[in-house]
Structures are given as C-alpha cells and as structure tokens.
N, C-alpha and C. Protein backbone atom coordinates (compact mmCIF):
# COMPACT_ATOMS: atom_id res chain seq x y z
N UNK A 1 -34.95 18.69 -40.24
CA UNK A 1 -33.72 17.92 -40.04
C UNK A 1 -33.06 18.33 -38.72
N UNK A 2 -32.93 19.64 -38.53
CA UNK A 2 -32.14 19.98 -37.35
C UNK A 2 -33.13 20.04 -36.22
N UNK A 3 -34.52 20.00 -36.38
CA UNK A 3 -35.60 19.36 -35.04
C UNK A 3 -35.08 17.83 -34.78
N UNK A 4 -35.32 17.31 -35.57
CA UNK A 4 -34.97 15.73 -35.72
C UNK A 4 -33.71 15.32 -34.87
N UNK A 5 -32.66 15.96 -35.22
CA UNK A 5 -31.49 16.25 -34.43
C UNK A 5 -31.44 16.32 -33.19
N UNK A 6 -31.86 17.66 -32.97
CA UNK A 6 -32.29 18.61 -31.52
C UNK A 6 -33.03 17.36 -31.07
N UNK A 7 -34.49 16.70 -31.71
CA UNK A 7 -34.79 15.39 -30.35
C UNK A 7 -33.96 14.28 -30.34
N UNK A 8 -33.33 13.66 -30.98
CA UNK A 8 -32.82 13.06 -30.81
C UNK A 8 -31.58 12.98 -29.98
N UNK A 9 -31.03 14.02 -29.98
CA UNK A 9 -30.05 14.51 -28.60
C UNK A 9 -30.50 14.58 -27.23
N UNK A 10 -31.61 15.26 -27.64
CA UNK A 10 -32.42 15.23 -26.24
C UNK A 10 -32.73 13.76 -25.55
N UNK A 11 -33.42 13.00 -26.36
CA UNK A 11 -34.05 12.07 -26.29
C UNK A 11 -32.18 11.25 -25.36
N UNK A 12 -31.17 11.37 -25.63
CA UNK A 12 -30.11 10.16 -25.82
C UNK A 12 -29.80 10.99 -24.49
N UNK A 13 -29.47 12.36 -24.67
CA UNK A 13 -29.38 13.09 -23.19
C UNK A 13 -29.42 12.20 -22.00
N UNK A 14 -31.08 12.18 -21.76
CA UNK A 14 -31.64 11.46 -20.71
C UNK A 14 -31.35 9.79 -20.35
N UNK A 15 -30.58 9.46 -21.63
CA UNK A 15 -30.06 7.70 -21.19
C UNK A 15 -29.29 7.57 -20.73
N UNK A 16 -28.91 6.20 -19.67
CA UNK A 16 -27.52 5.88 -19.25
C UNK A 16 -26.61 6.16 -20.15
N UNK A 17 -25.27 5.87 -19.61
CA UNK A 17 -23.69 5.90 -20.35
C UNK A 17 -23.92 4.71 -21.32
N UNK A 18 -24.69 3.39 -20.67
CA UNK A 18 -24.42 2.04 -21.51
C UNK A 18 -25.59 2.50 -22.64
N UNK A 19 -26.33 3.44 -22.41
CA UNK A 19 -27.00 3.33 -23.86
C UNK A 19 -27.15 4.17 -25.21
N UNK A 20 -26.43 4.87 -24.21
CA UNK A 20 -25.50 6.52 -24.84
C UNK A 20 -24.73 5.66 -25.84
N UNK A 21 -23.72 4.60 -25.15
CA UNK A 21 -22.55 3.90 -25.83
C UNK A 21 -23.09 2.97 -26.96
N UNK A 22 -23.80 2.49 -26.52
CA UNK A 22 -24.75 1.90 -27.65
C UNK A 22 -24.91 2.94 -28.90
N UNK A 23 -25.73 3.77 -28.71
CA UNK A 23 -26.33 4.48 -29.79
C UNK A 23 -24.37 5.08 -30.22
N UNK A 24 -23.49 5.27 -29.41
CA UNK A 24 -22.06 5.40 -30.58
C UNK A 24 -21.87 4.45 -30.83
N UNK A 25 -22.14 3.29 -30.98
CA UNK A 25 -21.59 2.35 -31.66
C UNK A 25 -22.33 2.13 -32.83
N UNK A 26 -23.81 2.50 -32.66
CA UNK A 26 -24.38 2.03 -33.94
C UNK A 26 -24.20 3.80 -34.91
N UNK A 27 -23.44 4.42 -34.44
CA UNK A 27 -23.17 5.60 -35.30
C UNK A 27 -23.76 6.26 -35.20
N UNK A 28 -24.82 7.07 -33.80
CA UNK A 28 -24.88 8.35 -33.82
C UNK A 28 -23.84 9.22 -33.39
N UNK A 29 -23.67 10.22 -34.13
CA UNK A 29 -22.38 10.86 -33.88
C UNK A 29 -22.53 11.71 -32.78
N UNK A 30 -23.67 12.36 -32.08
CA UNK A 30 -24.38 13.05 -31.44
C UNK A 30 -23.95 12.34 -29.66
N UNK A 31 -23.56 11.03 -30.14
CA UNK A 31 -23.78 10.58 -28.86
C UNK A 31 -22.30 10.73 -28.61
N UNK A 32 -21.68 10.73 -29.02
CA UNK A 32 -19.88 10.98 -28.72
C UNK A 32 -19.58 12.56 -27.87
N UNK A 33 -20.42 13.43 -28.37
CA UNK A 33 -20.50 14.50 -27.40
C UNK A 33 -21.35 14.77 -26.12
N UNK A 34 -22.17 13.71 -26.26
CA UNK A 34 -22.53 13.50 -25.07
C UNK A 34 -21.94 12.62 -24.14
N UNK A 35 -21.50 11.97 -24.54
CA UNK A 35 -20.32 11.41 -22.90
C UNK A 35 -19.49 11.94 -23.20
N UNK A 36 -18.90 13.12 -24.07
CA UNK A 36 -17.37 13.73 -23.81
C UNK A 36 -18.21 14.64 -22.65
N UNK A 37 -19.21 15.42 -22.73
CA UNK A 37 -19.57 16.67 -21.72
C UNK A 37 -19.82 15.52 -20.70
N UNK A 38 -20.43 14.44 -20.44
CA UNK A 38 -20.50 13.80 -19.27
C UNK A 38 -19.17 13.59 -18.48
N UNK A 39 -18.24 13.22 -18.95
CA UNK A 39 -17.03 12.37 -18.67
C UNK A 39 -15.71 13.37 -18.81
N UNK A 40 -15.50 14.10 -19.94
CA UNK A 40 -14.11 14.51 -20.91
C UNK A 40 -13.56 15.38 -19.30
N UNK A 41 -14.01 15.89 -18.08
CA UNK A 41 -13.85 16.60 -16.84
C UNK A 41 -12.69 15.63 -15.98
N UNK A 42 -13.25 14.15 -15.86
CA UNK A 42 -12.57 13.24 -15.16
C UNK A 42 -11.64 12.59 -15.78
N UNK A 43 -11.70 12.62 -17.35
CA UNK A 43 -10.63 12.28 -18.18
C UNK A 43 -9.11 13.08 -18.02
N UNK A 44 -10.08 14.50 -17.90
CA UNK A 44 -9.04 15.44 -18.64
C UNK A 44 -8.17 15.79 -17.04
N UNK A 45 -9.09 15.69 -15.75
CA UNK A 45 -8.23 15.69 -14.48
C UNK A 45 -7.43 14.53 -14.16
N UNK A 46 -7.40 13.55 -14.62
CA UNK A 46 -6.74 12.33 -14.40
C UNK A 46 -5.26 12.71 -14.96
N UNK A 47 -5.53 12.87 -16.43
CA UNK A 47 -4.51 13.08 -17.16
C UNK A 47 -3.79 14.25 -16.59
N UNK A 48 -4.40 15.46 -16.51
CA UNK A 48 -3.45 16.59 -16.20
C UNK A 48 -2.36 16.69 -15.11
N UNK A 49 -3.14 15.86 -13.93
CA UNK A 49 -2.17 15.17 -12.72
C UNK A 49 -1.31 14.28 -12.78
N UNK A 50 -1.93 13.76 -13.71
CA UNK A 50 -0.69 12.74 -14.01
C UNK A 50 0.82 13.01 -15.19
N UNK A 51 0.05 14.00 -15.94
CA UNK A 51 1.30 14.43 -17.01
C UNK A 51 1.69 15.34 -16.40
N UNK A 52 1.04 16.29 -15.69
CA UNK A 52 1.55 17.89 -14.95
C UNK A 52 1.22 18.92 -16.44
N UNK A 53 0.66 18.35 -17.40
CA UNK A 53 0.78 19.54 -18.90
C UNK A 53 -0.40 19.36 -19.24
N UNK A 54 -1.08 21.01 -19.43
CA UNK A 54 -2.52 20.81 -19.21
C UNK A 54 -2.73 20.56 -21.23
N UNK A 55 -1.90 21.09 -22.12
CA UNK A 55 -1.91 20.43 -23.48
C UNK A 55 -2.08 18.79 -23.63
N UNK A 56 -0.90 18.50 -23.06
CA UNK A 56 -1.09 16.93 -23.04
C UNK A 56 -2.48 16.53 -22.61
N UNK A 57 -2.11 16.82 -21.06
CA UNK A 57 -3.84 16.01 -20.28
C UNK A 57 -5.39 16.52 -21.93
N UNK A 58 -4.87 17.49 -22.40
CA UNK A 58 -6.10 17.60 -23.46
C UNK A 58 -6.13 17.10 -24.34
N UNK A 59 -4.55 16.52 -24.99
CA UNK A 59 -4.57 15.82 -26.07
C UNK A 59 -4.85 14.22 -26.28
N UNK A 60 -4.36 13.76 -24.48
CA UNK A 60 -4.74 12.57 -24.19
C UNK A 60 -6.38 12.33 -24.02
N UNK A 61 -6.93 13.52 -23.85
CA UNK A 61 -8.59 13.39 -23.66
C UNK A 61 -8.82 13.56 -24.64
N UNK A 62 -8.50 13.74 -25.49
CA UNK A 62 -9.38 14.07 -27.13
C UNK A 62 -9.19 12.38 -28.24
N UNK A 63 -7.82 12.08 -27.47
CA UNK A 63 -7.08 10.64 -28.01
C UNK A 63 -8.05 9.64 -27.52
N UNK A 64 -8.93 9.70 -26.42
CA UNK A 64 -9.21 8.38 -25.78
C UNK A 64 -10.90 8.60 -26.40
N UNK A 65 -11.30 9.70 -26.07
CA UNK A 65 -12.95 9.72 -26.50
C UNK A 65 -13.12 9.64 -28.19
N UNK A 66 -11.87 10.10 -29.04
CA UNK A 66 -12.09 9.82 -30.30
C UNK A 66 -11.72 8.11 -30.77
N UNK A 67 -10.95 7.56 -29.95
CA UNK A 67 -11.02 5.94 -30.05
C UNK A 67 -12.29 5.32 -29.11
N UNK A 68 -12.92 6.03 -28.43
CA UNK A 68 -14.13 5.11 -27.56
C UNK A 68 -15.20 4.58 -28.57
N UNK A 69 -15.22 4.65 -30.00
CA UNK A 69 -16.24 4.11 -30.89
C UNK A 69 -15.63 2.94 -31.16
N UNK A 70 -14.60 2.57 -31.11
CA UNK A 70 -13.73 1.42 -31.30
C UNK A 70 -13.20 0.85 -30.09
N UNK A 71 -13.49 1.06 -28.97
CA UNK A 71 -12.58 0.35 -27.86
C UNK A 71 -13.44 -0.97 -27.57
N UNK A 72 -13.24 -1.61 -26.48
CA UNK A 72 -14.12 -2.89 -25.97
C UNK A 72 -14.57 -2.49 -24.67
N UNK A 73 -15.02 -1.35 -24.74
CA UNK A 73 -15.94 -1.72 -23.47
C UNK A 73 -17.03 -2.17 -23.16
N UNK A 74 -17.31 -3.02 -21.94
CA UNK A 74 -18.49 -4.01 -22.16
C UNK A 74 -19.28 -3.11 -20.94
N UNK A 75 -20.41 -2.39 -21.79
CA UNK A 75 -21.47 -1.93 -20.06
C UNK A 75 -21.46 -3.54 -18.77
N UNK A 76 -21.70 -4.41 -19.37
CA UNK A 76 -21.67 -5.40 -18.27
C UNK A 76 -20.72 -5.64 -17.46
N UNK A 77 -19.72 -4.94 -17.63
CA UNK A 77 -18.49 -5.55 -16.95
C UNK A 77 -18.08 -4.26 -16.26
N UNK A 78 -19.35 -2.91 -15.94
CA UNK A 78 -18.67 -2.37 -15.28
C UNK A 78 -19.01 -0.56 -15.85
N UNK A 79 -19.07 0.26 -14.88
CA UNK A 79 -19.59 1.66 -15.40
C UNK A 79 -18.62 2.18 -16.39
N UNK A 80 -18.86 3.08 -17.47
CA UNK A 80 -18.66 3.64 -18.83
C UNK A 80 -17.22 4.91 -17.57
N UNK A 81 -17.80 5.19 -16.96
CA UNK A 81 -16.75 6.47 -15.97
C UNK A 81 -15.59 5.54 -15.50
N UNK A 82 -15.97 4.38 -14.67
CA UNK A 82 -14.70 3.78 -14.52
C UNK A 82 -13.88 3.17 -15.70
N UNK A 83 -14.38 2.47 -16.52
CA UNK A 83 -13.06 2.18 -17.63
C UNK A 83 -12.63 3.25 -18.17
N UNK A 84 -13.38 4.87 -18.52
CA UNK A 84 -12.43 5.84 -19.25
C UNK A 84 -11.23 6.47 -17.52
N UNK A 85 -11.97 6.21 -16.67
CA UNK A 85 -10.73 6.36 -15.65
C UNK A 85 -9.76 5.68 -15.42
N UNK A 86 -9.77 4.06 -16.19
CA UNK A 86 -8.80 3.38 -16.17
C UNK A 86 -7.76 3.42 -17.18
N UNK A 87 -8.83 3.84 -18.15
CA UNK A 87 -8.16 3.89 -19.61
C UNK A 87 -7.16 5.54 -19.70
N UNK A 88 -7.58 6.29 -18.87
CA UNK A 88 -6.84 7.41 -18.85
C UNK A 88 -5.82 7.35 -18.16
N UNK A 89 -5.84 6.43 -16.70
CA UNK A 89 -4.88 6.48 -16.20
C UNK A 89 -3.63 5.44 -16.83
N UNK A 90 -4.12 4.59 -17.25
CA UNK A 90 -3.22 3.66 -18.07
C UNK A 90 -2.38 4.55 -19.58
N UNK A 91 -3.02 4.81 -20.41
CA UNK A 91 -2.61 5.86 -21.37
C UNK A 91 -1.15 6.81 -20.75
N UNK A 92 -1.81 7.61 -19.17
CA UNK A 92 -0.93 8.08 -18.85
C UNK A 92 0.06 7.61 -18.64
N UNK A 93 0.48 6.40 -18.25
CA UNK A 93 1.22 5.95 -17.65
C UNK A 93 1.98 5.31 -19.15
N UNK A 94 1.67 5.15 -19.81
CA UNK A 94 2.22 4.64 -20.99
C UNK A 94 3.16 5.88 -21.58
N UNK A 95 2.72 6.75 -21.71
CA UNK A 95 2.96 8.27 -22.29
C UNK A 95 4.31 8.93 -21.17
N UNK A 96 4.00 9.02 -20.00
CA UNK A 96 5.13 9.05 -19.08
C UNK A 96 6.38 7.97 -19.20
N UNK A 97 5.99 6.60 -19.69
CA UNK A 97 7.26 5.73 -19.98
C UNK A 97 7.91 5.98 -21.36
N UNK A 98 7.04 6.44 -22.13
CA UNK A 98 7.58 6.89 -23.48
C UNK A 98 8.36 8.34 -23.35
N UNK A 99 7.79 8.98 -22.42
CA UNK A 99 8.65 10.73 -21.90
C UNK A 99 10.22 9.95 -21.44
N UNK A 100 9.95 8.78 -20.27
CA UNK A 100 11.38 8.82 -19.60
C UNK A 100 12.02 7.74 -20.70
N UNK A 101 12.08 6.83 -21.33
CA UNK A 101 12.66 6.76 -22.33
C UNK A 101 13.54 7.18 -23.15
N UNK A 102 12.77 8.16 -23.01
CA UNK A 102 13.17 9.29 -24.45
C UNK A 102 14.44 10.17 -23.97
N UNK A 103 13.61 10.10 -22.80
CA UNK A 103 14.86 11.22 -21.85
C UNK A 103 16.19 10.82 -21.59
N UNK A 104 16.06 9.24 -21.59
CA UNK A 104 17.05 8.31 -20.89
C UNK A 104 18.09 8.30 -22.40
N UNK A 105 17.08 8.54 -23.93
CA UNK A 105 18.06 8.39 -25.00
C UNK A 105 18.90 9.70 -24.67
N UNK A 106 18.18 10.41 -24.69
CA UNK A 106 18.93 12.08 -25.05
C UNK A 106 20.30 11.74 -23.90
N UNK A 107 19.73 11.58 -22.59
CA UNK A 107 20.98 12.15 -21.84
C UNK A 107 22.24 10.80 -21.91
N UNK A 108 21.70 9.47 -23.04
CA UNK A 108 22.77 9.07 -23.09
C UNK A 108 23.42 9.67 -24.46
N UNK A 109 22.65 10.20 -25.35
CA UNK A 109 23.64 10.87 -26.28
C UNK A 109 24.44 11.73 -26.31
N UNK A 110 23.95 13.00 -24.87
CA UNK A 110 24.60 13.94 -24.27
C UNK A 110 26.18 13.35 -23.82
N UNK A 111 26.13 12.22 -23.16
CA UNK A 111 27.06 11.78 -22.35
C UNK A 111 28.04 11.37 -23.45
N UNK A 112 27.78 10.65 -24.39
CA UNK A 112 28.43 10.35 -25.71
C UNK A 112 29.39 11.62 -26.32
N UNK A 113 28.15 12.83 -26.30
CA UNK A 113 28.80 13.94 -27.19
C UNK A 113 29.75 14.37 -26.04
N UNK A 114 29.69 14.79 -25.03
CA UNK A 114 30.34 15.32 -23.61
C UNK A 114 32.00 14.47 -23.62
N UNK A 115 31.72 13.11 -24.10
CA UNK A 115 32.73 12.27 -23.78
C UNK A 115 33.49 12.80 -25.26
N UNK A 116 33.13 13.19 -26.26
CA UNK A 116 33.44 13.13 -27.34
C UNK A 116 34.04 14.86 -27.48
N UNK A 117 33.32 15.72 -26.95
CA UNK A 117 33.83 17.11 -26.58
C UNK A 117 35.24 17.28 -26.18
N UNK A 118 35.44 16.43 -25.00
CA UNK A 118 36.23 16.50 -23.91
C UNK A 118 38.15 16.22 -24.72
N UNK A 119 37.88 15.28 -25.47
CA UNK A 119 38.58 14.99 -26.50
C UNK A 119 38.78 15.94 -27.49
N UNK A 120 37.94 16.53 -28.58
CA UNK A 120 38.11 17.47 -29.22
C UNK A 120 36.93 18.38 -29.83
N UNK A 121 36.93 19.84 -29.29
CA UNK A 121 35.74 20.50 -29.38
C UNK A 121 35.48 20.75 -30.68
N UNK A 122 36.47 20.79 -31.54
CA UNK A 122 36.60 21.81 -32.47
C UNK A 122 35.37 19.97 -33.50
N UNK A 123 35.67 18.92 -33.14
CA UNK A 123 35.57 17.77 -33.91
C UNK A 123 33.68 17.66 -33.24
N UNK A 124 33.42 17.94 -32.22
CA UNK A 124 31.98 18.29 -32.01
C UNK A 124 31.31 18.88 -32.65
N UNK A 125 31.98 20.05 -32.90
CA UNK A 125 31.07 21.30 -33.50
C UNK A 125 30.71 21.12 -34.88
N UNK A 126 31.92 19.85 -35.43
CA UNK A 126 31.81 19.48 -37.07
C UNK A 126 30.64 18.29 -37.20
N UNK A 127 30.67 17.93 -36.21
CA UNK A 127 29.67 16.52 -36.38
C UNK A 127 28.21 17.56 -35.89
N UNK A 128 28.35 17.53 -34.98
CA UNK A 128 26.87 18.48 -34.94
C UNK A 128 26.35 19.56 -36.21
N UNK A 129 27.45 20.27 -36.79
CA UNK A 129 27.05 20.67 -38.43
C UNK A 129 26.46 19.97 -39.15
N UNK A 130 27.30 18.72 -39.27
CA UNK A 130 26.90 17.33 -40.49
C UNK A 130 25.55 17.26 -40.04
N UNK A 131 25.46 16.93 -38.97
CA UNK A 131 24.15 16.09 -38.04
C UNK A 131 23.04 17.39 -38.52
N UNK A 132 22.94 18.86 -38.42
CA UNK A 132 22.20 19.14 -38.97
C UNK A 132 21.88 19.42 -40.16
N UNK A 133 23.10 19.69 -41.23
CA UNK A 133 22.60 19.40 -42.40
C UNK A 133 21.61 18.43 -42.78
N UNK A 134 22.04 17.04 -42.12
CA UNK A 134 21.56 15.66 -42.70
C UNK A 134 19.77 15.80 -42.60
N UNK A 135 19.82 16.41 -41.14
CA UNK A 135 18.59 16.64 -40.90
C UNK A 135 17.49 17.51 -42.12
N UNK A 136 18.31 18.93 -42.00
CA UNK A 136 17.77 19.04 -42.90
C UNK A 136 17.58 19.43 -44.64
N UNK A 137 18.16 18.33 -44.98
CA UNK A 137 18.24 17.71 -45.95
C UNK A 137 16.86 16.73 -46.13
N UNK A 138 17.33 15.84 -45.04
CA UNK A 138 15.94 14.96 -45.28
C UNK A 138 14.35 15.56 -44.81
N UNK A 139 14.75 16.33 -43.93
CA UNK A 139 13.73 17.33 -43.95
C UNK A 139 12.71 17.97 -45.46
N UNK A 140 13.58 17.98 -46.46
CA UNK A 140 13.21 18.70 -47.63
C UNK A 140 12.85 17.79 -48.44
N UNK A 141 12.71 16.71 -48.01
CA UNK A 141 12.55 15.47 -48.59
C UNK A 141 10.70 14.67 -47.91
N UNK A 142 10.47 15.47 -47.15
CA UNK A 142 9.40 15.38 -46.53
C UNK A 142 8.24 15.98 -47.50
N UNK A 143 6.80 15.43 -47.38
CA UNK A 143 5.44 16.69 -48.06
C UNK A 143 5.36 17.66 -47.22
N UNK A 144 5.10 18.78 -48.06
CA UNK A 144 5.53 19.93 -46.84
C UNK A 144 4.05 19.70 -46.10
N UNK A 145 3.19 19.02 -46.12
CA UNK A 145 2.89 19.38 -44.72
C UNK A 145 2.97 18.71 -43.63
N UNK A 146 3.71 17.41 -44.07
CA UNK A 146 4.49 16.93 -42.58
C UNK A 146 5.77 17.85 -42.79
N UNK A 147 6.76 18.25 -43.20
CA UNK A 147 7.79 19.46 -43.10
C UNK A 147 6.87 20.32 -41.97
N UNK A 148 5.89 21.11 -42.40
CA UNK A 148 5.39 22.35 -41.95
C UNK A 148 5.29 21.76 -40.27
N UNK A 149 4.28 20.52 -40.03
CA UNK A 149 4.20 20.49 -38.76
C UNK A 149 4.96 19.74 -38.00
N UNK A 150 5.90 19.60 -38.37
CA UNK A 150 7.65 19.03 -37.52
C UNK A 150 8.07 20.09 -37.53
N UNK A 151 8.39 21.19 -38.07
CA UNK A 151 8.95 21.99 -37.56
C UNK A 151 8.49 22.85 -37.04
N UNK A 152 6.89 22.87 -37.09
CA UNK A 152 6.54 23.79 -36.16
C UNK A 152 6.69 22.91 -34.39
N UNK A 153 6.53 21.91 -34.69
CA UNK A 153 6.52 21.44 -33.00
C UNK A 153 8.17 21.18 -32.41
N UNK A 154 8.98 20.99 -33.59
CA UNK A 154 10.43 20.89 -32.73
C UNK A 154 11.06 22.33 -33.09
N UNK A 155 10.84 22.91 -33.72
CA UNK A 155 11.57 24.44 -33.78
C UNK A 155 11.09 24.92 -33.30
N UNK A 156 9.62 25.33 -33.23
CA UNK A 156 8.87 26.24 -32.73
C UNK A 156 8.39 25.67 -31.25
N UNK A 157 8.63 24.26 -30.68
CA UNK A 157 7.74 23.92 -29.71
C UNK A 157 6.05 24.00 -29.50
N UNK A 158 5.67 23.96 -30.40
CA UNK A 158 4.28 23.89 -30.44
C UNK A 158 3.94 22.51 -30.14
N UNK A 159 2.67 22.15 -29.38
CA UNK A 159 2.07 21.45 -28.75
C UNK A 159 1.18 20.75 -30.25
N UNK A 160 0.53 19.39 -30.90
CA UNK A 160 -0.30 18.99 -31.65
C UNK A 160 -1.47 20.16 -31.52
N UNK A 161 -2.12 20.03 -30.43
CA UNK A 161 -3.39 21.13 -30.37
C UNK A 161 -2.79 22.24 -30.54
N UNK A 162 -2.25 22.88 -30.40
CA UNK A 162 -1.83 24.39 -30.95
C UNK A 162 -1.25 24.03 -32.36
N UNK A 163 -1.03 23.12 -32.84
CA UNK A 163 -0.41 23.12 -34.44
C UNK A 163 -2.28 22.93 -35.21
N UNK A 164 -2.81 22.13 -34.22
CA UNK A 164 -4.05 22.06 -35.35
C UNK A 164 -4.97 23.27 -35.40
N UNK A 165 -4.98 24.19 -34.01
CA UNK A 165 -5.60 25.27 -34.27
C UNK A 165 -5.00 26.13 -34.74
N UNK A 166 -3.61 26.14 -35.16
CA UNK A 166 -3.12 27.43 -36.42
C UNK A 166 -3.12 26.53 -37.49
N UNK A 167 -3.11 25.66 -37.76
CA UNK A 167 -3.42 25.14 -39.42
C UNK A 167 -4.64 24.87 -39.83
N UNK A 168 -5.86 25.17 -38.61
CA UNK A 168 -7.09 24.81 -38.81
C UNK A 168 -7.40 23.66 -39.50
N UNK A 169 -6.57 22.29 -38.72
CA UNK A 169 -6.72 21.01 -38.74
C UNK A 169 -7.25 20.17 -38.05
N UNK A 170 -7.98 19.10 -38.18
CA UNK A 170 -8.50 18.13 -37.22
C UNK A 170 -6.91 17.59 -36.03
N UNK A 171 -7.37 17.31 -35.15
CA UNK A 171 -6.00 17.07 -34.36
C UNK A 171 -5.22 15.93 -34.81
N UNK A 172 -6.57 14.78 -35.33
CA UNK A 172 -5.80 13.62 -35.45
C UNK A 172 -5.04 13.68 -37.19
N UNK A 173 -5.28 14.73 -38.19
CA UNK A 173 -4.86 14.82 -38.95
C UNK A 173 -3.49 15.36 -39.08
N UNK A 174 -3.20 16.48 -37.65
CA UNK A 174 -2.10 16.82 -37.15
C UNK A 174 -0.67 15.44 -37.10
N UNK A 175 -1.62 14.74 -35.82
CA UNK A 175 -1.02 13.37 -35.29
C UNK A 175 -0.65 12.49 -36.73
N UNK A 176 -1.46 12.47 -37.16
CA UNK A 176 -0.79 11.21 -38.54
C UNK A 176 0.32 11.82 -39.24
N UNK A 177 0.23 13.19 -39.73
CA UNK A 177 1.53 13.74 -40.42
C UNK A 177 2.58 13.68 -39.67
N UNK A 178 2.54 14.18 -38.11
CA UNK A 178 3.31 13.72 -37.45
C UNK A 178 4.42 12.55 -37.42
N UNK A 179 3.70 11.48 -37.15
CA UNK A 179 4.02 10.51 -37.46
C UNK A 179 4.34 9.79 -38.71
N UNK A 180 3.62 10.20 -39.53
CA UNK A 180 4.40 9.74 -40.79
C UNK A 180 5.45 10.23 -41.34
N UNK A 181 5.45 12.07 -41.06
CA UNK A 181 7.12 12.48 -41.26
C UNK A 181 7.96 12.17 -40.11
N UNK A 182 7.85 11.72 -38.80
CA UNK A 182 8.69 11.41 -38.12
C UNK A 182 9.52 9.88 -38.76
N UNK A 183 8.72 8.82 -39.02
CA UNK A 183 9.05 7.63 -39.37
C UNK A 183 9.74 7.75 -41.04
N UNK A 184 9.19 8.99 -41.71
CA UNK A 184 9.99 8.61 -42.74
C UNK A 184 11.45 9.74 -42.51
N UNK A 185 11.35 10.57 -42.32
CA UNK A 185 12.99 11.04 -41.21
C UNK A 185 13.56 10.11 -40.75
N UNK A 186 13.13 9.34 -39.57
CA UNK A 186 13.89 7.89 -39.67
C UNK A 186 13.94 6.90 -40.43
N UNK A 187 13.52 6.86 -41.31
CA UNK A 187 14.05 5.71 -42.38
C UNK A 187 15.29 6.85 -43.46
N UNK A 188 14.93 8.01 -43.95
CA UNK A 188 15.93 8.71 -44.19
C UNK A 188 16.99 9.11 -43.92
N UNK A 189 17.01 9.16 -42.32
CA UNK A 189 18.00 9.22 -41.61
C UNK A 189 19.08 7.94 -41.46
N UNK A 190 18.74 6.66 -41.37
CA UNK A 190 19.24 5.50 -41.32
C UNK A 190 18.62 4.87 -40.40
N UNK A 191 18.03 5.18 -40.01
CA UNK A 191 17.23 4.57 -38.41
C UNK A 191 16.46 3.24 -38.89
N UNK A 192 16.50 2.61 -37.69
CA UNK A 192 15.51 1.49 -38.08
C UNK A 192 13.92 1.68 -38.76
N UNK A 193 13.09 1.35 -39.48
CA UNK A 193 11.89 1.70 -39.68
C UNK A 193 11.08 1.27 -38.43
C-alpha cells in the first residue's frame, strides 16, 4: 500500500501543474501537496508583502491551497502559478479591506466613547462595565469550544495557526468555531445576524 503510494507520488511528481490539478480534482489527495511544495513559496511571499504578518501571509496560504480542489481554474486559460498569484493577491486585498473597515468601526466608536467621556467619565466607565458584562455573559452562552478559541485569540491575541497548534486542531476547524461563535455573539449581543 505505502509502495503504491510512494509510486504514485512519484509518478504525479514528474507531471505538469494542469495534470497534477487534474489528478486533485479527481481526488488524489497526494496531489494537493504537491503543488503546495511547488507553489505554497509564491503564495506565501505574495501574501506576506502584502499583509506585512508572516501568520496571516500563512493562514492566507493554507486558505487558498485548501479551497484549490474546489476553485475554477481552467489549465486552458492560463498557468496553475499565475491564477494562485492572482488569487493570492486578490484574497489579499480583500483581507486588507476587511482590516481597514474594521479599523474605520473601532476608531468611530472611540470617537463616540471620547465624545461621551468628555461629558461624563464617571458615566463611561459604567457603560463600558455593562458592555463587558454583556459580553461576557453571552460569552457563557457559547460551546466551550468556540468560548475556548475566542478567547484565546481576543484575550490572549493568538493568531488561528497558533490556536490550532495548541489545541492540536485542523486550522479550518479552528476558523469555523471561530466564526460560528463570533456570529452567534452577534446575534446574542443584538447585532444584526
């Protein structure tokens, strides 16, 4: 079985990207690590320059080669290196509009609380109490293991890849709890779903 393997890696080794991609589409799994060692270098430098965070640039490379069994790329329309260079740089650029966004909420809430300080401190310090109770409250209301890995990444600042290698989790199993305790925090919270 593991000869069988061993040639068959070998054997896929020696093929183009378009036939490498082929054989992942028809489900050798073998072949997914072979264009990550071909490629995951130009992925992962695209990204890192472009986010400046060498976590991210890794998490965005692990995000794009674990969706390449599902994407549309057509070998005819073009080399397997240039669309994951397009697709990385695009990703990035998506991920950077979702960073300044985000940024643009915070520092208008800052400006809110600042405006709201200025008026009365003592009435800040009470709403920011409430505000974290509420939190966590609904926090406890979470499965702890979306609890466990929200708070390890907003208390603790941990990165997805550093939460999945101390919970000895797949990354994308990280990412879904993620997201599913983030969205149900916001529906707990009052937030839009």
């Amino acid at each position: 079985m593991k000869i069988e393997d061993d040639k068959a890696e070998g054997s896929l080794q020696e093929r183009s990207d378009a036939e490498v991609f082929s054989a992942l589409k028809a489900g050798q799994s073998q072949a997914l690590a072979i264009l990550y060692d071909r490629h995951a270098g130009l992925v992962y430098g695209i990204a890192c320059k472009m986010l400046g965070n060498s976590a991210e640039a890794e998490d965005l490379t692990q995000d794009i080669f674990l969706s390449l069994a599902r994407s549309s790329f057509d070998p005819k329309r073009g080399s397997l290196r240039t669309y994951l260079g397009i697709l990385a740089r695009s990703r990035c650029l998506d991920r950077l509009r979702s960073w300044r966004n985000r940024q643009r909420s915070l520092e208008r809430g800052r400006v809110e609380l600042q405006g709201d300080a200025a008026e009365d401190p003592a009435l800040e310090q009470l709403a920011g109490a409430e505000q974290a109770v509420e939190v966590q409250t609904a926090l406890a209301q979470l499965s702890e293991h979306q609890r466990q890995i929200l708070k390890m990444a907003y208390y603790e600042g941990m990165s997805q890849t550093e939460i999945a290698k101390q919970l000895n989790l797949p990354l994308g199993t990280v990412k879904a709890r993620a997201r599913r305790g983030l969205l149900r925090l916001r529906e707990l919270l009052g937030g839009a779903p």
